[in-house]
Protein backbone atom coordinates (compact mmCIF):
# COMPACT_ATOMS: atom_id res chain seq x y z
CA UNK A 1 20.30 74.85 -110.80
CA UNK A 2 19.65 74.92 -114.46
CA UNK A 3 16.18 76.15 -115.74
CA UNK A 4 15.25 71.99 -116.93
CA UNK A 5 16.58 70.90 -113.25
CA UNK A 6 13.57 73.82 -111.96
CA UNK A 7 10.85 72.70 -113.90
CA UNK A 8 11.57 68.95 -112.95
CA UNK A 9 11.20 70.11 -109.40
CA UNK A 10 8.45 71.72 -110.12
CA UNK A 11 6.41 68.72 -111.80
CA UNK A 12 7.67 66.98 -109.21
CA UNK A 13 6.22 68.92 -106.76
CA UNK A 14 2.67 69.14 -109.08
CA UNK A 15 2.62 65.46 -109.08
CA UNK A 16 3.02 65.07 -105.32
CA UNK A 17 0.56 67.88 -104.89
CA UNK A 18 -1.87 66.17 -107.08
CA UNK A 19 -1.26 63.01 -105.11
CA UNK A 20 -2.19 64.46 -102.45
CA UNK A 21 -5.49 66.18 -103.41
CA UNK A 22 -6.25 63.03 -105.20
CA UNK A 23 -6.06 60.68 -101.65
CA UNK A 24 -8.22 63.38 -99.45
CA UNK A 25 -10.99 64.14 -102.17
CA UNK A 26 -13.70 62.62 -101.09
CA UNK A 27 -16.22 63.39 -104.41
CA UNK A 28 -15.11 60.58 -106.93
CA UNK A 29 -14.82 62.58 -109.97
CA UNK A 30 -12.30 64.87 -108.28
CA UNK A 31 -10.32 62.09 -107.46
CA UNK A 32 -10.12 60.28 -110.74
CA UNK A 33 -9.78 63.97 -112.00
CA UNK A 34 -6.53 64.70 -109.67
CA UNK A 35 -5.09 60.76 -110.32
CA UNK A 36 -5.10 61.84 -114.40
CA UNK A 37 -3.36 65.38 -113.26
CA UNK A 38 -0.59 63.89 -111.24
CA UNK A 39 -0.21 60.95 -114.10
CA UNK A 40 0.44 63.69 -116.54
CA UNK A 41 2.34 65.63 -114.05
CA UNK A 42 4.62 62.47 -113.45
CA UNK A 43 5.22 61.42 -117.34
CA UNK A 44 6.26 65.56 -117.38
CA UNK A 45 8.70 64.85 -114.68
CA UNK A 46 9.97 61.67 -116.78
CA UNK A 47 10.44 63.39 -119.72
CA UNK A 48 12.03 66.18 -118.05
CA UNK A 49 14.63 63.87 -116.99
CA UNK A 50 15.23 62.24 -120.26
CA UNK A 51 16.06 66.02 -121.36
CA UNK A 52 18.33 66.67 -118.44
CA UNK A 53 20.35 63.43 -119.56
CA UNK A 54 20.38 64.08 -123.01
CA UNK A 55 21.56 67.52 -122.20
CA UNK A 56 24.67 66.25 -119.93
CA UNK A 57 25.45 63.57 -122.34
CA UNK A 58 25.90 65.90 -125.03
């Protein structure tokens, strides 16, 4: 696996995480705090992607 293809799996994994925390939090600022985390998390993972395309394309 290719050092991109680790950190994708790792946002991935962050986002999901974040997910998580974000559905069991029961304080409403922790929530909407953990919803932006795993957003940025996710647009990480989507631009990680890109990269990994661009990459084999090349």
């Amino acid at each position: 696996m290719t050092e991109l293809e680790d950190r994708l799996e790792r946002f991935e994994t962050l986002n999901a995480e974040c997910e998580l925390i974000a559905k069991l939090a029961t304080d409403s600022h922790k929530r909407e705090f953990y919803l932006k985390l795993s957003e940025q998390y996710r647009q990480l993972a989507v631009d990680m992607r890109l990269a990994i395309a661009a990459k084999a394309a090349a």
